[in-house]
Protein backbone atom coordinates (compact mmCIF):
# COMPACT_ATOMS: atom_id res chain seq x y z
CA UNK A 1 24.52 15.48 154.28
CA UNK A 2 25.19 17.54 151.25
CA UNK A 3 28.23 17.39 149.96
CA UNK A 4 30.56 20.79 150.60
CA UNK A 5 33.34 22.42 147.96
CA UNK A 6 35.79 24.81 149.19
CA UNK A 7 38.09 26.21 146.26
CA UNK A 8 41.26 28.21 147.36
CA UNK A 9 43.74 29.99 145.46
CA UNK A 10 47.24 30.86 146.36
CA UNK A 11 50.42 32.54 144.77
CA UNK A 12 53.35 30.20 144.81
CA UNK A 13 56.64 32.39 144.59
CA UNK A 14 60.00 29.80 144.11
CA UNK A 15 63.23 31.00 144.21
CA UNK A 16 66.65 29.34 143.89
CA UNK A 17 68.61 29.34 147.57
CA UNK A 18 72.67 30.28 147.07
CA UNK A 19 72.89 26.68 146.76
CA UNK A 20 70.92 26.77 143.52
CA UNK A 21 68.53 24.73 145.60
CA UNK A 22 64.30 25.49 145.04
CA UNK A 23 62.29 27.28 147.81
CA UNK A 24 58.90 28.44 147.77
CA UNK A 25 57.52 30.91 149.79
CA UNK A 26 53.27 30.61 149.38
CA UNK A 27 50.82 33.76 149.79
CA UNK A 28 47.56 33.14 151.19
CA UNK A 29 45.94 35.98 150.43
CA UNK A 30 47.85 37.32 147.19
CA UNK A 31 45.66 39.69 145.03
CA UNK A 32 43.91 37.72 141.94
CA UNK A 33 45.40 38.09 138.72
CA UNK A 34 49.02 40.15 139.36
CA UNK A 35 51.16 41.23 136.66
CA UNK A 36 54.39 39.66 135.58
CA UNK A 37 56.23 42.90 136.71
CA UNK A 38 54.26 43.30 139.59
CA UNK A 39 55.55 39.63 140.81
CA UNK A 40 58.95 39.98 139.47
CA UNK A 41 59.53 43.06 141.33
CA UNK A 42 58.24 41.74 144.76
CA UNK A 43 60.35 38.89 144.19
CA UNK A 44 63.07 41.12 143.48
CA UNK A 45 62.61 42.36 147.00
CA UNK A 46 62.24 39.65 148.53
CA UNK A 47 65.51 38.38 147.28
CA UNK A 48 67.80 41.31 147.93
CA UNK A 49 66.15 41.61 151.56
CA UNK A 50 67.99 38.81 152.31
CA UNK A 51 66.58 38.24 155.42
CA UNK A 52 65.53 34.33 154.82
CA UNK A 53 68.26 32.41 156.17
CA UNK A 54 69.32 28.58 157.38
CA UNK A 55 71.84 26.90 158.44
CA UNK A 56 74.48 29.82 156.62
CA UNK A 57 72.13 29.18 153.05
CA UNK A 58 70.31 32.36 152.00
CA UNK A 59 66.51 30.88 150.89
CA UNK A 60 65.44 33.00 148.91
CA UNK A 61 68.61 34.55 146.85
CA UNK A 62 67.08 34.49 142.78
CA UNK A 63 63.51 34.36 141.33
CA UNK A 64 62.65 31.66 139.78
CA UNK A 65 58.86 31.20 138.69
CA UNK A 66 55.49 32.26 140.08
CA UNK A 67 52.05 30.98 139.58
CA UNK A 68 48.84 31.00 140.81
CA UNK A 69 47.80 27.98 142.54
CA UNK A 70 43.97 26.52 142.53
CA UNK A 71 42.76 24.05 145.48
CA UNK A 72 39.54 22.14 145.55
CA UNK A 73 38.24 20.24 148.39
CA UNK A 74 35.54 18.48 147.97
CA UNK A 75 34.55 16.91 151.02
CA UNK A 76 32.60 13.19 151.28
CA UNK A 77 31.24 13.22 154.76
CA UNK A 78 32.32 15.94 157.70
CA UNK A 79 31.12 14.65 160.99
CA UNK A 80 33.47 17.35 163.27
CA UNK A 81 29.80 19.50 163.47
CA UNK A 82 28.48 16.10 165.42
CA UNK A 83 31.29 16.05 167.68
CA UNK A 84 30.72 19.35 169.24
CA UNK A 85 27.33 18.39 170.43
């Protein structure tokens, strides 16, 4: 069987929770290669939503950092085609 590579890439938004605790909220299907601003000012309103809570601790209350994050999978053998048959 050939071998099959499935690279993903997500945007990882972490914020500090009013505990000054890190949380990190992960897009899917983010649009390649944002600005700073552009992610700073979703963040931004994100945060002052405040509409991400648990247990009385607000998740999301300050921006931290953003990045983009890359995923390879590179698989060795995938027999879950054989089992349908």
């Amino acid at each position: 069987m050939a071998k099959n590579t499935k690279t993903t890439k997500t945007l990882r938004l972490t914020f500090l929770d009013t505990n000054n605790k890190k949380n990190s909220l992960t897009i899917m299907t983010a649009k390649p290669d944002m600005e700073e601003a552009e992610v700073r000012s979703a963040m931004t309103k994100i945060a002052s939503a405040n509409v991400f809570e648990k247990e009385g601790v607000g998740l999301y209350h300050a921006a931290q950092s953003a990045a983009y994050v890359e995923r390879t999978v590179s698989d060795i053998f995938d027999d879950s085609a054989a089992d349908k048959n």
